[in-house]
Protein backbone atom coordinates (compact mmCIF):
# COMPACT_ATOMS: atom_id res chain seq x y z
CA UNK A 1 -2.70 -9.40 -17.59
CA UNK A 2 -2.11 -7.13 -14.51
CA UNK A 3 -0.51 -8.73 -11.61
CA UNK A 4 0.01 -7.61 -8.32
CA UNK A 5 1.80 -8.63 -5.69
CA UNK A 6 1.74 -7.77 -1.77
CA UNK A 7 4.58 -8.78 0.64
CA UNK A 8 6.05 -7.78 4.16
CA UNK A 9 2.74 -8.14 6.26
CA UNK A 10 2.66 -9.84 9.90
CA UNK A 11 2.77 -9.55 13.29
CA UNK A 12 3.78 -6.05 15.01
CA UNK A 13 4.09 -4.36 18.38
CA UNK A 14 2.05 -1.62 18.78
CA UNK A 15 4.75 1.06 18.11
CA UNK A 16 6.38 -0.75 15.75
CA UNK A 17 7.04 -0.42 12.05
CA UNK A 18 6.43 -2.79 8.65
CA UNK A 19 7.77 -1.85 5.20
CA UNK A 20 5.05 -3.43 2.54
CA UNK A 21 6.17 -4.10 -0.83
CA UNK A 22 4.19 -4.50 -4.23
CA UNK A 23 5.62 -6.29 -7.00
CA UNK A 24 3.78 -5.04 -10.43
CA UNK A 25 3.75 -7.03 -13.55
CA UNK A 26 2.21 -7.01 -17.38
CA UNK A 27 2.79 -4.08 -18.89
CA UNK A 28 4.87 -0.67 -17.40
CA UNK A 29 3.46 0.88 -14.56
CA UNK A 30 5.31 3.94 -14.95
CA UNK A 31 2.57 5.98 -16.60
CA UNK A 32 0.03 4.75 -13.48
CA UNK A 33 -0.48 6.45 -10.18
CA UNK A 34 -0.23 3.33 -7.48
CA UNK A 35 -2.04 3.57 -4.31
CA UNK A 36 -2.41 1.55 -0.97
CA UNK A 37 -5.90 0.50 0.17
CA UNK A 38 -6.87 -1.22 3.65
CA UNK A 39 -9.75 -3.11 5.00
CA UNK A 40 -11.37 -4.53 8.58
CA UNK A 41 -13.60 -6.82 8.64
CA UNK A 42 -17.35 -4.79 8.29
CA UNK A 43 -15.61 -1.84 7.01
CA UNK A 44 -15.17 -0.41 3.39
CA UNK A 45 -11.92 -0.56 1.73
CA UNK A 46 -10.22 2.98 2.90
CA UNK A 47 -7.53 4.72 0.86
CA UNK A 48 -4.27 5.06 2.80
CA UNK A 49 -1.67 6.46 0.26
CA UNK A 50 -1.16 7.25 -3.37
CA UNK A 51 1.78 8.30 -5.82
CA UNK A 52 1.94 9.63 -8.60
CA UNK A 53 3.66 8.16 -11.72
CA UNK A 54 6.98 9.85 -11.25
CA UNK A 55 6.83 9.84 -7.20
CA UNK A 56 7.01 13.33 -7.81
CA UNK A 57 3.60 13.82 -5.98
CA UNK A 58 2.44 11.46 -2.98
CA UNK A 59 -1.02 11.72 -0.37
CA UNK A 60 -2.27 10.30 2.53
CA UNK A 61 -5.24 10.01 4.72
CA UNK A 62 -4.67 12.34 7.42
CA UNK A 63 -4.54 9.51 10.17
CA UNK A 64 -1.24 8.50 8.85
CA UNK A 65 0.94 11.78 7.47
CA UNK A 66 3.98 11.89 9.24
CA UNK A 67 4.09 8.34 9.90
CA UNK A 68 3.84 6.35 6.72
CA UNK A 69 5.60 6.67 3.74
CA UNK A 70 4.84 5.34 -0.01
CA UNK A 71 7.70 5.10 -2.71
CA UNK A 72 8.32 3.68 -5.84
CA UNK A 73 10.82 2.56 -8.09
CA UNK A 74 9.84 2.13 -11.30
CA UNK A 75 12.70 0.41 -13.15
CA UNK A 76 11.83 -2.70 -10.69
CA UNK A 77 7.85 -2.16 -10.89
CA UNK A 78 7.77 -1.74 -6.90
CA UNK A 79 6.00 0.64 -4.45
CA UNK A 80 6.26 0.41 -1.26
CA UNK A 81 4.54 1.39 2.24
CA UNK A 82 6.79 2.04 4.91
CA UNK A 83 4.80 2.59 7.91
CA UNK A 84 5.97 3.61 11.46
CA UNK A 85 4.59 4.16 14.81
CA UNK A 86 1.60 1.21 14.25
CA UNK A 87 -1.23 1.21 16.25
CA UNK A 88 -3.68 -1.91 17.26
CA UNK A 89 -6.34 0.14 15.15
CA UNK A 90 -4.51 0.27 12.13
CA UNK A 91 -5.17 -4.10 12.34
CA UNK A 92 -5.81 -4.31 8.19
CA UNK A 93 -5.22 -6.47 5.55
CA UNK A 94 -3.36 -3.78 2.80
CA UNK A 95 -3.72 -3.96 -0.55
CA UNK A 96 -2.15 -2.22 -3.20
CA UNK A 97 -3.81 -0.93 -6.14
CA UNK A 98 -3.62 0.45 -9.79
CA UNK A 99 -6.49 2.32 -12.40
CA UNK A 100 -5.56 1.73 -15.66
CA UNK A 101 -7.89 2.92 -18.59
CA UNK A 102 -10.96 2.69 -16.26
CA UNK A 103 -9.90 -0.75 -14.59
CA UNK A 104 -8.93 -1.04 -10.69
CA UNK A 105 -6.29 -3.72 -10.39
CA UNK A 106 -5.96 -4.96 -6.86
CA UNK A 107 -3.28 -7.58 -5.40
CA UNK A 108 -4.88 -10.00 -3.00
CA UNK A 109 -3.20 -8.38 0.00
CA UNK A 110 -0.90 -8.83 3.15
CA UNK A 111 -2.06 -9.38 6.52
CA UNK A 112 -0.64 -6.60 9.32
CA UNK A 113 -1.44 -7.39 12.92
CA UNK A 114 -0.65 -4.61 15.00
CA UNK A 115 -1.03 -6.39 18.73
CA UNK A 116 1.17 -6.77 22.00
C-alpha cells in the first residue's frame, strides 16, 4: 500500500518561505518521478513541481521558477518543496504525488496560508 505523507504547512507572511516535506512509504520510490500538486477552493488541482527519479531532472510551472525548489532523497523516501518569496495567491493546500504503473498516489495534503 502506497502512503504518503505531507508536513511543514501553516501560516506565512507574504514574503516569506515554507520547506514542505513528503514522507513515502510501501515499496521504493526511487524508480518514480514525485511531483507537487496544489489546490483553491473552485479551482483544479495545478501541477507545481516534478522530479525525476534520480533528481537528475526537475520542472516547474512558470509562476514559481526561481523561487521554489523540489528535492529528494531517496535513501529516506523524502521530497521536498522549498518555496521562497510566498505570495497571498499562492494560499493552497499542497499535495504531493506519485504515478506508479498507471495509479496516481496522492497524500492528503498540508495547509499553506500565505497572509499578513
Amino acid at each position: 500500500q502506497v502512503q504518503l505523507v505531507e508536513s511543514g504547512g501553516g501560516l506565512v507572511q507574504p514574503g516569506g518561505s515554507l520547506r514542505l516535506s513528503c514522507a513515502a512509504s510501501g515499496r521504493p520510490f526511487n524508480t518514480a518521478a514525485m511531483t507537487w500538486f496544489r489546490q483553491t477552493p473552485g479551482r483544479l488541482r495545478e501541477l507545481v513541481a516534478a522530479i525525476t527519479e534520480t533528481g537528475g531532472i526537475t520542472n516547474y510551472m512558470d509562476s514559481v521558477r526561481g523561487r521554489f525548489t523540489i528535492s529528494r532523497d531517496n535513501d529516506k523516501n523524502t521530497v521536498d518543496l522549498e518555496m521562497n518569496s510566498l505570495k497571498p495567491e499562492e494560499t493552497a493546500v499542497y499535495y504531493c504525488s506519485v504515478l506508479i504503473h498507471s495509479n496516481r498516489y496522492w497524500g492528503q495534503g498540508t495547509q499553506v496560508t500565505v497572509s499578513s
